[in-house]
PDB file of N, CA and C in Angstrom:
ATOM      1  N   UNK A   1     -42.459  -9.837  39.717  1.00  0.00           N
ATOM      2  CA  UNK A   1     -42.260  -9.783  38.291  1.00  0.00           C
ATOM      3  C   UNK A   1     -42.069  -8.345  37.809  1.00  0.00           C
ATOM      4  N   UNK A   2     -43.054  -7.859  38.544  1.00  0.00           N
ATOM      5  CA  UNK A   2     -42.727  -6.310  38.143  1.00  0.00           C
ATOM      6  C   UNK A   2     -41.450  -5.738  38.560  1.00  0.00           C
ATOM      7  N   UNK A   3     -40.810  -5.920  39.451  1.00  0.00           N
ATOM      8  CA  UNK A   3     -39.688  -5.564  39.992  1.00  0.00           C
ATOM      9  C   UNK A   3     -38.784  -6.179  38.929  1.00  0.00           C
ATOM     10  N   UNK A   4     -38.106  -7.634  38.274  1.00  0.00           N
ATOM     11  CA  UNK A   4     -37.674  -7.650  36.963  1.00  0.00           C
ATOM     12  C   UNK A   4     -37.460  -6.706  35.925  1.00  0.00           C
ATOM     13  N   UNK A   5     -38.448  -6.583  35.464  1.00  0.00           N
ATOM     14  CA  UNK A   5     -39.040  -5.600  34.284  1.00  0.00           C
ATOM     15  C   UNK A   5     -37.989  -4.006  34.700  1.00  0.00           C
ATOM     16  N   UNK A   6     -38.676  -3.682  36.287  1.00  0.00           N
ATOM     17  CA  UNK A   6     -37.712  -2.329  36.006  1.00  0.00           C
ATOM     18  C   UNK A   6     -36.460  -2.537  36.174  1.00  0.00           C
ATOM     19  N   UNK A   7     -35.867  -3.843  37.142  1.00  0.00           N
ATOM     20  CA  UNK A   7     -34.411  -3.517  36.977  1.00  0.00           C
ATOM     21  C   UNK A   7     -34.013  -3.862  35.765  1.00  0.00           C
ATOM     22  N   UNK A   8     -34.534  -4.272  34.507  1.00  0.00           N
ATOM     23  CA  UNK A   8     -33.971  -4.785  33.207  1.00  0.00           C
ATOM     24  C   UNK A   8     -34.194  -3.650  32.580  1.00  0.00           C
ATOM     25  N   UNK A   9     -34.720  -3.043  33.023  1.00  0.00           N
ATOM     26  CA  UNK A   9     -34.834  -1.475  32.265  1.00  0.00           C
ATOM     27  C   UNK A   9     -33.458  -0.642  32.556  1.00  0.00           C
ATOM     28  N   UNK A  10     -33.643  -0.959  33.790  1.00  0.00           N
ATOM     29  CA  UNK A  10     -32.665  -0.069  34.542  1.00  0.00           C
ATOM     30  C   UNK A  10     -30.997  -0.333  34.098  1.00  0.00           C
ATOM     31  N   UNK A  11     -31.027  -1.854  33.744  1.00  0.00           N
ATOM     32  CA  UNK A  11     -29.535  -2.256  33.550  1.00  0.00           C
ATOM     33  C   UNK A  11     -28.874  -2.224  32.024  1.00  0.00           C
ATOM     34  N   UNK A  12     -30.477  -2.059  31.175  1.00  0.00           N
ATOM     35  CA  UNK A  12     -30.338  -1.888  29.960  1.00  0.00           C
ATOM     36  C   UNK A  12     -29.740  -0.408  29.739  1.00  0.00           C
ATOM     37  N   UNK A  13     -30.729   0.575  29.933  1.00  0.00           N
ATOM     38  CA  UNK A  13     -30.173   1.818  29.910  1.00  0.00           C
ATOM     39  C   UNK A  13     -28.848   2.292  30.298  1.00  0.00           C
ATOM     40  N   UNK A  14     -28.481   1.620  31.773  1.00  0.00           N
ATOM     41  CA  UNK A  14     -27.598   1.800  32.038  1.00  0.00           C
ATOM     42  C   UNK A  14     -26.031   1.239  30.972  1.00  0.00           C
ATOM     43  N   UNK A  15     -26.144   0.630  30.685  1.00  0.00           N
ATOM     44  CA  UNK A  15     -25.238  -0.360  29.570  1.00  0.00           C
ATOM     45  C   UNK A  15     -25.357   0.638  27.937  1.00  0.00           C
ATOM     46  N   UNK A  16     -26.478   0.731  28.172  1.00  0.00           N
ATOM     47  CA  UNK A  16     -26.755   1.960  26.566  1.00  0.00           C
ATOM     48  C   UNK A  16     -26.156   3.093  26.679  1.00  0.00           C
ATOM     49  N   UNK A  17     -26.118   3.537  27.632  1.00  0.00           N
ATOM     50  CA  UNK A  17     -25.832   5.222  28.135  1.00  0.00           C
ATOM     51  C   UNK A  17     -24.164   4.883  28.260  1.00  0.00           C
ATOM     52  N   UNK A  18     -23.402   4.135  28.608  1.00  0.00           N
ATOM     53  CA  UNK A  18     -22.375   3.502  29.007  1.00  0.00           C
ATOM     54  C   UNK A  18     -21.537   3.799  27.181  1.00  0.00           C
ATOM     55  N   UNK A  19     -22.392   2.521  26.736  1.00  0.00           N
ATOM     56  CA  UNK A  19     -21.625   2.588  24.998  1.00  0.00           C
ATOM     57  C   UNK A  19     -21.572   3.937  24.681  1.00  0.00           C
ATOM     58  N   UNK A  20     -22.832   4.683  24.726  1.00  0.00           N
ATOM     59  CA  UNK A  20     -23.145   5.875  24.049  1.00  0.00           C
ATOM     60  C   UNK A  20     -21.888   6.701  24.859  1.00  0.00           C
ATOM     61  N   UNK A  21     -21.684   7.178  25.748  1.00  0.00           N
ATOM     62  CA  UNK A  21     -20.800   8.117  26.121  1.00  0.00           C
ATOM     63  C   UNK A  21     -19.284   7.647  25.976  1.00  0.00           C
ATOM     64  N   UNK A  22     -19.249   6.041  25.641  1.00  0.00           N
ATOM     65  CA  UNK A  22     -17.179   5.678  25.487  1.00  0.00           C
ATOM     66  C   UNK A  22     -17.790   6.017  23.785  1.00  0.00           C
ATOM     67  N   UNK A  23     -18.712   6.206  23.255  1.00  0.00           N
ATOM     68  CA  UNK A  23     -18.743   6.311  21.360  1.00  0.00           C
ATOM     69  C   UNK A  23     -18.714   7.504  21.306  1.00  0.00           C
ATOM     70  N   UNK A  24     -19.306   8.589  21.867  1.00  0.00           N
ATOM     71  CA  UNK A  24     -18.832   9.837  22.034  1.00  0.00           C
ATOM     72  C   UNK A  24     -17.995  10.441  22.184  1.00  0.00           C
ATOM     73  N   UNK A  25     -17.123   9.781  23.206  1.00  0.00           N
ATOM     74  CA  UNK A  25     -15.891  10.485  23.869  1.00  0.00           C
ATOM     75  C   UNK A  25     -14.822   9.970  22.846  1.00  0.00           C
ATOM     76  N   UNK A  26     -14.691   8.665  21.927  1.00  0.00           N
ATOM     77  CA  UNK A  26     -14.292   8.252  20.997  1.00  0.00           C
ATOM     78  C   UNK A  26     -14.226   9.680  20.005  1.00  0.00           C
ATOM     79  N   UNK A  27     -15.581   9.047  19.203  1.00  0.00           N
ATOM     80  CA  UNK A  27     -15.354  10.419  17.902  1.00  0.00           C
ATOM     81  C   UNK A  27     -14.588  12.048  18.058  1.00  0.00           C
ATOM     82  N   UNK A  28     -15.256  11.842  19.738  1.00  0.00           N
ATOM     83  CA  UNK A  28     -14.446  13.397  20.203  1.00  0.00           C
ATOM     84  C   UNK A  28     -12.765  13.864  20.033  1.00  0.00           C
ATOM     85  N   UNK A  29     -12.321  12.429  20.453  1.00  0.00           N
ATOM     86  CA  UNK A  29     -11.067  12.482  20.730  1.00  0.00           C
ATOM     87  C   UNK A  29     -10.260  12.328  18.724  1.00  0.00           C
ATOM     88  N   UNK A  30     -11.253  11.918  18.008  1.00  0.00           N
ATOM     89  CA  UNK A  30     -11.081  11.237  16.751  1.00  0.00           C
ATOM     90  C   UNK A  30     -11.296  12.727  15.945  1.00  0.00           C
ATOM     91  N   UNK A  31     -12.259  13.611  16.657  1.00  0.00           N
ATOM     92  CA  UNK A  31     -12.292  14.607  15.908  1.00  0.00           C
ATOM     93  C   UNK A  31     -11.206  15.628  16.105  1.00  0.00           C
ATOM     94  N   UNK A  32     -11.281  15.989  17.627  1.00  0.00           N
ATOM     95  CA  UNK A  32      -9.699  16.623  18.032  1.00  0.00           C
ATOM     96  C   UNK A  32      -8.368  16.033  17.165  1.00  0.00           C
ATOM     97  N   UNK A  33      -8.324  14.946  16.828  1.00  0.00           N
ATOM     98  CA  UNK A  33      -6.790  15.360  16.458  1.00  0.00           C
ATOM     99  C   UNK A  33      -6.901  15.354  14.421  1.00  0.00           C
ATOM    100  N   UNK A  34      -8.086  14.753  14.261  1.00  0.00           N
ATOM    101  CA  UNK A  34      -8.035  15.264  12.775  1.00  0.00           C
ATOM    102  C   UNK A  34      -8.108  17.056  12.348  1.00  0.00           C
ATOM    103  N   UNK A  35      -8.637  17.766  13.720  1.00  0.00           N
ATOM    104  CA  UNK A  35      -8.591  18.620  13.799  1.00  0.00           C
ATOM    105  C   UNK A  35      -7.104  19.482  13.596  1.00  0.00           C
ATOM    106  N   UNK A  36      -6.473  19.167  14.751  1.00  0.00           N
ATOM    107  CA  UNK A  36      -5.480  20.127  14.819  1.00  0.00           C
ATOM    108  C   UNK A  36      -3.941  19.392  13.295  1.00  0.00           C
ATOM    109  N   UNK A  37      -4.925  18.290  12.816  1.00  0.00           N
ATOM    110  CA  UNK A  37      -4.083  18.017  11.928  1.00  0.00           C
ATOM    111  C   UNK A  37      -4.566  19.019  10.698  1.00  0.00           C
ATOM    112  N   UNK A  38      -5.577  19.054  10.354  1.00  0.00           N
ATOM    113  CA  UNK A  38      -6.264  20.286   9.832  1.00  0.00           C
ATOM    114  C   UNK A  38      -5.550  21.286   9.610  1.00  0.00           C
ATOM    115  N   UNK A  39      -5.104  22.111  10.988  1.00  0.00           N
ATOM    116  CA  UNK A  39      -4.372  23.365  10.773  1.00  0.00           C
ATOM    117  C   UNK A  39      -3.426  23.569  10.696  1.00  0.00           C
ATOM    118  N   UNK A  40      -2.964  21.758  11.408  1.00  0.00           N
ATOM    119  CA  UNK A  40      -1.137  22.490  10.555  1.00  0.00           C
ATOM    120  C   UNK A  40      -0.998  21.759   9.303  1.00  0.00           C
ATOM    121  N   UNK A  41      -1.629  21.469   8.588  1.00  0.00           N
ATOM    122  CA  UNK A  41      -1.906  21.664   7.087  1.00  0.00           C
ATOM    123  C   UNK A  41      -2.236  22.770   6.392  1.00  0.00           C
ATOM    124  N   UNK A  42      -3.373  23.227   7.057  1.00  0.00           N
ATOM    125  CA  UNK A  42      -3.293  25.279   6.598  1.00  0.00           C
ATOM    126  C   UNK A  42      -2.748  25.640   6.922  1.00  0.00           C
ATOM    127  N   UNK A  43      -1.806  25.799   7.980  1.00  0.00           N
ATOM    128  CA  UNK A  43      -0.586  27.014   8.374  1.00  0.00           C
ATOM    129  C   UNK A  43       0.546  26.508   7.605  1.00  0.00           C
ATOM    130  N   UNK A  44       1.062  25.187   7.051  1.00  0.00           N
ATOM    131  CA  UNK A  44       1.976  24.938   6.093  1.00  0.00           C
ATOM    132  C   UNK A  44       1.538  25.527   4.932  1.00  0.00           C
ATOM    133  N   UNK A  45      -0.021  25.176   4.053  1.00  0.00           N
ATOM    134  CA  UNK A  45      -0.167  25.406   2.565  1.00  0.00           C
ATOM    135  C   UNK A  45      -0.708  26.907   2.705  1.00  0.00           C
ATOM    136  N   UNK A  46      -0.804  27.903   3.918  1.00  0.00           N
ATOM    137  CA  UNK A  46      -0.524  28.969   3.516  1.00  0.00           C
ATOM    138  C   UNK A  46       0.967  29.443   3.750  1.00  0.00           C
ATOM    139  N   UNK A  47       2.014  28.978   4.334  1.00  0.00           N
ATOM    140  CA  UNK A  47       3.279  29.557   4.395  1.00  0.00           C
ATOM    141  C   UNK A  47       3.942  29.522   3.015  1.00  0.00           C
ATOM    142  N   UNK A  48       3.543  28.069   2.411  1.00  0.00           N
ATOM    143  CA  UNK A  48       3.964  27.650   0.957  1.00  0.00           C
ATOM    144  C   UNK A  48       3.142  29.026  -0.215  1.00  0.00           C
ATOM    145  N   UNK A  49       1.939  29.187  -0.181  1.00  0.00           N
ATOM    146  CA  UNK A  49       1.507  30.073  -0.830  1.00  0.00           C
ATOM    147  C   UNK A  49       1.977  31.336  -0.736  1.00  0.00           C
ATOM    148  N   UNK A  50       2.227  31.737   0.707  1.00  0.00           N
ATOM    149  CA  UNK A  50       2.482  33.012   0.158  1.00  0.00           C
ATOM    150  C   UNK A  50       3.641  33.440  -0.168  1.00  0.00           C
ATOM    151  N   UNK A  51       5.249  32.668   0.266  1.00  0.00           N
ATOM    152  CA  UNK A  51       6.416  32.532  -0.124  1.00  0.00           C
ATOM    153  C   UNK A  51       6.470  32.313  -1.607  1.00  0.00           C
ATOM    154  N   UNK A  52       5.405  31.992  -2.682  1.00  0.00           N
ATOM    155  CA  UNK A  52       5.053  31.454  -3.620  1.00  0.00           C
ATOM    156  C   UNK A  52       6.031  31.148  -4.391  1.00  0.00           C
ATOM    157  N   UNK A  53       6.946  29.922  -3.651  1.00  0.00           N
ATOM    158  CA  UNK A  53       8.477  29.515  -4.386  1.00  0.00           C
ATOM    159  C   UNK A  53       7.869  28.238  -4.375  1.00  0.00           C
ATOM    160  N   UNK A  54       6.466  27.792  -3.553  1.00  0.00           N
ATOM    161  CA  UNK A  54       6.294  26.093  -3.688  1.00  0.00           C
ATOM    162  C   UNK A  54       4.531  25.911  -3.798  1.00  0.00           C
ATOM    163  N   UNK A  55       4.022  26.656  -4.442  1.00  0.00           N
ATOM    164  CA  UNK A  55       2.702  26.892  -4.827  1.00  0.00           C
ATOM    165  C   UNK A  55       2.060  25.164  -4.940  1.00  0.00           C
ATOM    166  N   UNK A  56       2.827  24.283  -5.537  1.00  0.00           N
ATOM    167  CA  UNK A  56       2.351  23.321  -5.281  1.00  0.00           C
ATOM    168  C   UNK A  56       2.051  22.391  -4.007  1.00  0.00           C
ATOM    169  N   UNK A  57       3.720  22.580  -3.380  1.00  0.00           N
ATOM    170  CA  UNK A  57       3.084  21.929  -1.772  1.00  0.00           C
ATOM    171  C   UNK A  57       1.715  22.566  -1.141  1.00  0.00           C
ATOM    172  N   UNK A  58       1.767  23.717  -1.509  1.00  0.00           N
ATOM    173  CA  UNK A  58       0.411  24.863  -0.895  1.00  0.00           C
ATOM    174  C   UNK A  58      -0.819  23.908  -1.413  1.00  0.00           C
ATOM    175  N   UNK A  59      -1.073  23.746  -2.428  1.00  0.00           N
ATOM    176  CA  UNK A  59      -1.741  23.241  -3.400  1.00  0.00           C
ATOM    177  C   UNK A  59      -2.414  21.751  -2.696  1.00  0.00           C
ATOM    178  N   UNK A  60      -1.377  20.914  -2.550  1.00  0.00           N
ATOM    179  CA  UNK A  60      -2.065  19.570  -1.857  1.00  0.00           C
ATOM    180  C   UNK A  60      -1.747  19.522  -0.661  1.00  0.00           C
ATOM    181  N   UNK A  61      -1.493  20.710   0.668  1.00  0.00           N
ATOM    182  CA  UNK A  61      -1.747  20.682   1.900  1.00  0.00           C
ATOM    183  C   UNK A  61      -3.129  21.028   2.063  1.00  0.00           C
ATOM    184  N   UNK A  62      -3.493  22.383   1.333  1.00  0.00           N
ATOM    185  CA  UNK A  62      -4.969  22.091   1.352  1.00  0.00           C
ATOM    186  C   UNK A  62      -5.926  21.301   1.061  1.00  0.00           C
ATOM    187  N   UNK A  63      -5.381  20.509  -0.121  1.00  0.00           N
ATOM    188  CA  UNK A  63      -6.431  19.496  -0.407  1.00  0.00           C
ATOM    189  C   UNK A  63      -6.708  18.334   0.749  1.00  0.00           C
ATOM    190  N   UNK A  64      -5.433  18.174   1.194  1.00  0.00           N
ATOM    191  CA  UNK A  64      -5.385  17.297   2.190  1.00  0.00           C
ATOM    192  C   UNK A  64      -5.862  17.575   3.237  1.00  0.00           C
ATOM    193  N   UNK A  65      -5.972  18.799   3.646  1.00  0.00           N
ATOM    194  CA  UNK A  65      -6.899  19.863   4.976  1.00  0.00           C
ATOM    195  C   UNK A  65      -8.121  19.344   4.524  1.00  0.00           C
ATOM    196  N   UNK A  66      -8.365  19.514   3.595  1.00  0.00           N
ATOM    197  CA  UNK A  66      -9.827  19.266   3.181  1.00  0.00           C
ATOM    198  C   UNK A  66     -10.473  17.329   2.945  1.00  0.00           C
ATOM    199  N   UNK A  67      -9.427  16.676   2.536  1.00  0.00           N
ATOM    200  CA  UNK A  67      -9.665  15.801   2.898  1.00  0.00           C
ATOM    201  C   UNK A  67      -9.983  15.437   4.533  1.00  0.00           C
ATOM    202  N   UNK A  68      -8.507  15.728   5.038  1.00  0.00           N
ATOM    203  CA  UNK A  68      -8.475  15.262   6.767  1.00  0.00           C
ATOM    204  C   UNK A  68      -9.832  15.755   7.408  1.00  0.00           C
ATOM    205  N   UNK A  69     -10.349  16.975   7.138  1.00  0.00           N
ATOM    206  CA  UNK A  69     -11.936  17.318   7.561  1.00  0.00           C
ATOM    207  C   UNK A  69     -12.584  16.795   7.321  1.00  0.00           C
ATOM    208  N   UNK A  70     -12.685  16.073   5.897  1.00  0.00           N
ATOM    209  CA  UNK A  70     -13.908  15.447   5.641  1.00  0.00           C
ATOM    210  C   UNK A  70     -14.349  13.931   6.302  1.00  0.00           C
ATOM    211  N   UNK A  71     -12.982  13.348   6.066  1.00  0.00           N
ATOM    212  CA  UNK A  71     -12.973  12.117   7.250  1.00  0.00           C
ATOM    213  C   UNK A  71     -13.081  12.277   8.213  1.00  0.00           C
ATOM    214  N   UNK A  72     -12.775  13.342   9.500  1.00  0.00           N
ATOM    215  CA  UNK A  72     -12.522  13.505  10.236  1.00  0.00           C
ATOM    216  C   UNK A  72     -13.990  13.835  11.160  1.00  0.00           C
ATOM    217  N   UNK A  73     -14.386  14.007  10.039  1.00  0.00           N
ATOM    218  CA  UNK A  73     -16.219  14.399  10.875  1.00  0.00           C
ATOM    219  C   UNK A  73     -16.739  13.738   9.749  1.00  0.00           C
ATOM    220  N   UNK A  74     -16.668  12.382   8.919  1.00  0.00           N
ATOM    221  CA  UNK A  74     -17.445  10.939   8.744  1.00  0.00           C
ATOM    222  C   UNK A  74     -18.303  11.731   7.475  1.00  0.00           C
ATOM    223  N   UNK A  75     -17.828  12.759   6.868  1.00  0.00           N
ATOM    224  CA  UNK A  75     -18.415  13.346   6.035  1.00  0.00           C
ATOM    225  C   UNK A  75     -19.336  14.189   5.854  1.00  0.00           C
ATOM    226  N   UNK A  76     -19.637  15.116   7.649  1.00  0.00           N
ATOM    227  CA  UNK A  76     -20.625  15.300   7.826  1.00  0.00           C
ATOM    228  C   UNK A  76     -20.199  16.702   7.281  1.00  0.00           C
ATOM    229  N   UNK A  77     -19.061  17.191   7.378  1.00  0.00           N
ATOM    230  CA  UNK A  77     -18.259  19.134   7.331  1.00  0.00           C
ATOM    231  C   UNK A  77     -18.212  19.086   5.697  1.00  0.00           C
ATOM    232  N   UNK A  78     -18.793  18.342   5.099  1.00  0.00           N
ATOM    233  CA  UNK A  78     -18.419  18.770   3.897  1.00  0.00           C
ATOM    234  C   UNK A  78     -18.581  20.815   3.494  1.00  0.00           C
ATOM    235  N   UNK A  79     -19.403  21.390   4.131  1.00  0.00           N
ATOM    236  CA  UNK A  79     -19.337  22.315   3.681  1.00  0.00           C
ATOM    237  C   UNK A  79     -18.621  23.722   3.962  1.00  0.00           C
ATOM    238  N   UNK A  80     -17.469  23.220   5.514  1.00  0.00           N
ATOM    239  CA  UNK A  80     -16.366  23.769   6.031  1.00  0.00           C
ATOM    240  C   UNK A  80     -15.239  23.247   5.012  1.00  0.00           C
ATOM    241  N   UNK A  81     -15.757  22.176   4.482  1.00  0.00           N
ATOM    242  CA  UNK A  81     -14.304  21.475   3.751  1.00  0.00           C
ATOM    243  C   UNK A  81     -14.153  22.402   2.498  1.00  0.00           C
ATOM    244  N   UNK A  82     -15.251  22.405   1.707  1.00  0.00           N
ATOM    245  CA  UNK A  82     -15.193  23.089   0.582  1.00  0.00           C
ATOM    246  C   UNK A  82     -13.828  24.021   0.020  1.00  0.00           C
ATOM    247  N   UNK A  83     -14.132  25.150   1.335  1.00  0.00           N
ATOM    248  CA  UNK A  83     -12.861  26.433   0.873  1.00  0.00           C
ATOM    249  C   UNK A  83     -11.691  25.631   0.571  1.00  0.00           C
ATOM    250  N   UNK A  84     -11.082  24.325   1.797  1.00  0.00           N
ATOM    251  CA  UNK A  84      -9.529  24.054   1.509  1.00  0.00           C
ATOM    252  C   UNK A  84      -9.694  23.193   0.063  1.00  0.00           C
ATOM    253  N   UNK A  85     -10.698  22.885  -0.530  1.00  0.00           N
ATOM    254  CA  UNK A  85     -10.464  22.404  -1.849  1.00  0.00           C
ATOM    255  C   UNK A  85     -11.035  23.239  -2.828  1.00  0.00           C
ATOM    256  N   UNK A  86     -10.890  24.740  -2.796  1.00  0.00           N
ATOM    257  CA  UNK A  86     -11.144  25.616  -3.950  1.00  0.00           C
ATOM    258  C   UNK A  86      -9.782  25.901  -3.492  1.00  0.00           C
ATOM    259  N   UNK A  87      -9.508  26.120  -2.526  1.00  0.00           N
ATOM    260  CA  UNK A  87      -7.751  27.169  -2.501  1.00  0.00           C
ATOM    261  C   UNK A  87      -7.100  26.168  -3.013  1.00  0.00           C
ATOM    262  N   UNK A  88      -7.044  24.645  -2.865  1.00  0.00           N
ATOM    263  CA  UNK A  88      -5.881  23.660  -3.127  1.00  0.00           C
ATOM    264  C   UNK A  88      -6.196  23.476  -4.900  1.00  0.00           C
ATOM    265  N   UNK A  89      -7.616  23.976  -5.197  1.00  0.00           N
ATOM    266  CA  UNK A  89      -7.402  24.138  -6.834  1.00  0.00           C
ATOM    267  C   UNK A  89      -6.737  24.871  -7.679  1.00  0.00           C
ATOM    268  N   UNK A  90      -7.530  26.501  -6.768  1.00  0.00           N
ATOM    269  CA  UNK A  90      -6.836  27.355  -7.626  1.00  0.00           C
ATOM    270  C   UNK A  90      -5.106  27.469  -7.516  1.00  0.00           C
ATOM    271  N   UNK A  91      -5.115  27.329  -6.388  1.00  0.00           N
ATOM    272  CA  UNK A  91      -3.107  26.751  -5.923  1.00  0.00           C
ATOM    273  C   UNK A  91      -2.840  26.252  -7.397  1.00  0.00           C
ATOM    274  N   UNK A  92      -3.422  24.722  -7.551  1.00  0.00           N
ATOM    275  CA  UNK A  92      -2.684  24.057  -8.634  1.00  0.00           C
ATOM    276  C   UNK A  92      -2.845  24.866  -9.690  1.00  0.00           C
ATOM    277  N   UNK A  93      -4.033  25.490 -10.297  1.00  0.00           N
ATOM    278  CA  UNK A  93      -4.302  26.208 -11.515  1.00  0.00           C
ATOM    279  C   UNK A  93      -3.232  27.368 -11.428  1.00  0.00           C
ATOM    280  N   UNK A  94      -2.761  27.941 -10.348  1.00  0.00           N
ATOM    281  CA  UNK A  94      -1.450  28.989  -9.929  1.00  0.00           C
ATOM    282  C   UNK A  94      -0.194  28.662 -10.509  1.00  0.00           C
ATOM    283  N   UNK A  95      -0.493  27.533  -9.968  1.00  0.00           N
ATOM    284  CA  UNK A  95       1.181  26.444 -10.113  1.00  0.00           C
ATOM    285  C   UNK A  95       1.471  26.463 -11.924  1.00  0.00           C
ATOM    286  N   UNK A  96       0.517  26.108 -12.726  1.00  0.00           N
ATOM    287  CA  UNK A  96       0.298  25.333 -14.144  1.00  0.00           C
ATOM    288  C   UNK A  96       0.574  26.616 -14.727  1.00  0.00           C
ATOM    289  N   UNK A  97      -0.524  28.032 -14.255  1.00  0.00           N
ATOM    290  CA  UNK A  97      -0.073  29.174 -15.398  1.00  0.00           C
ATOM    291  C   UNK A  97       1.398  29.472 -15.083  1.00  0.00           C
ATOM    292  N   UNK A  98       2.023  29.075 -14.020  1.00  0.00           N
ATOM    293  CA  UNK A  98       3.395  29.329 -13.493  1.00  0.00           C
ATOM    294  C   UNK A  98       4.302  28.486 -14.452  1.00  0.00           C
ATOM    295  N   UNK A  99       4.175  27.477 -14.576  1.00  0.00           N
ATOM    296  CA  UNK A  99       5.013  26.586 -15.102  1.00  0.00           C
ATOM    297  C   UNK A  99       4.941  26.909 -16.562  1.00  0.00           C
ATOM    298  N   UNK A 100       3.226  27.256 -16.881  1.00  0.00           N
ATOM    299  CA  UNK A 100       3.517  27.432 -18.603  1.00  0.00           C
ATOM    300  C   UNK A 100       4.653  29.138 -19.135  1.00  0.00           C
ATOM    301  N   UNK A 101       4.217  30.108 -18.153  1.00  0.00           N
ATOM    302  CA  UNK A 101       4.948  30.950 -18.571  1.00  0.00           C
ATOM    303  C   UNK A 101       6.742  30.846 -18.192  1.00  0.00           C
ATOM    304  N   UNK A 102       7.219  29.919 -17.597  1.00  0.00           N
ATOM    305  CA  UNK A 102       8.572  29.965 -17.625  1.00  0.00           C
ATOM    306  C   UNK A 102       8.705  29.209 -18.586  1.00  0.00           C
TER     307      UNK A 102
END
């Protein structure tokens, strides 16, 4: 009986450790590409900014950087996310004094 007990231990863990590392290697792979979607969203909404002929695309690539981070790590980066949604503000607030003075 005792012999039971540990292999049900043994087959449990084993089966736990199993999920746990394909749920890991999951989010990993889930975080990698929200990742590098990330930056070529900042390397677009800064090319747009500083050419400053399209201040708005600049404007909601970052926001969207900042979205794609925030999903991308289940809401946990909120506070890496932050910057791409102050730049994708002040962008738009850029854009608006732009538009009012022409």
């Amino acid at each position: 009986m005792h012999r039971k007990i540990e292999l049900w231990i043994v087959w449990i863990t084993a089966v736990i450790s199993t999920l746990l590392m394909e749920l890991f290697q999951t989010l990993g792979a889930w975080f990698g590409v929200t990742v590098i979607i990330m930056l070529v969203l900042s390397v677009l909404g800064t090319f747009f900014l500083v050419s400053r002929k399209n201040l708005l695309a600049g404007s909601v690539c970052f926001i969207l950087a900042g979205i794609d981070l925030l999903l991308g790590s289940q809401l946990v980066a909120f506070i890496p996310a932050f910057p791409f949604f102050v730049s994708g503000v002040l962008a738009l607030n850029d854009y608006i004094v732009s538009k009012k003075e022409d």
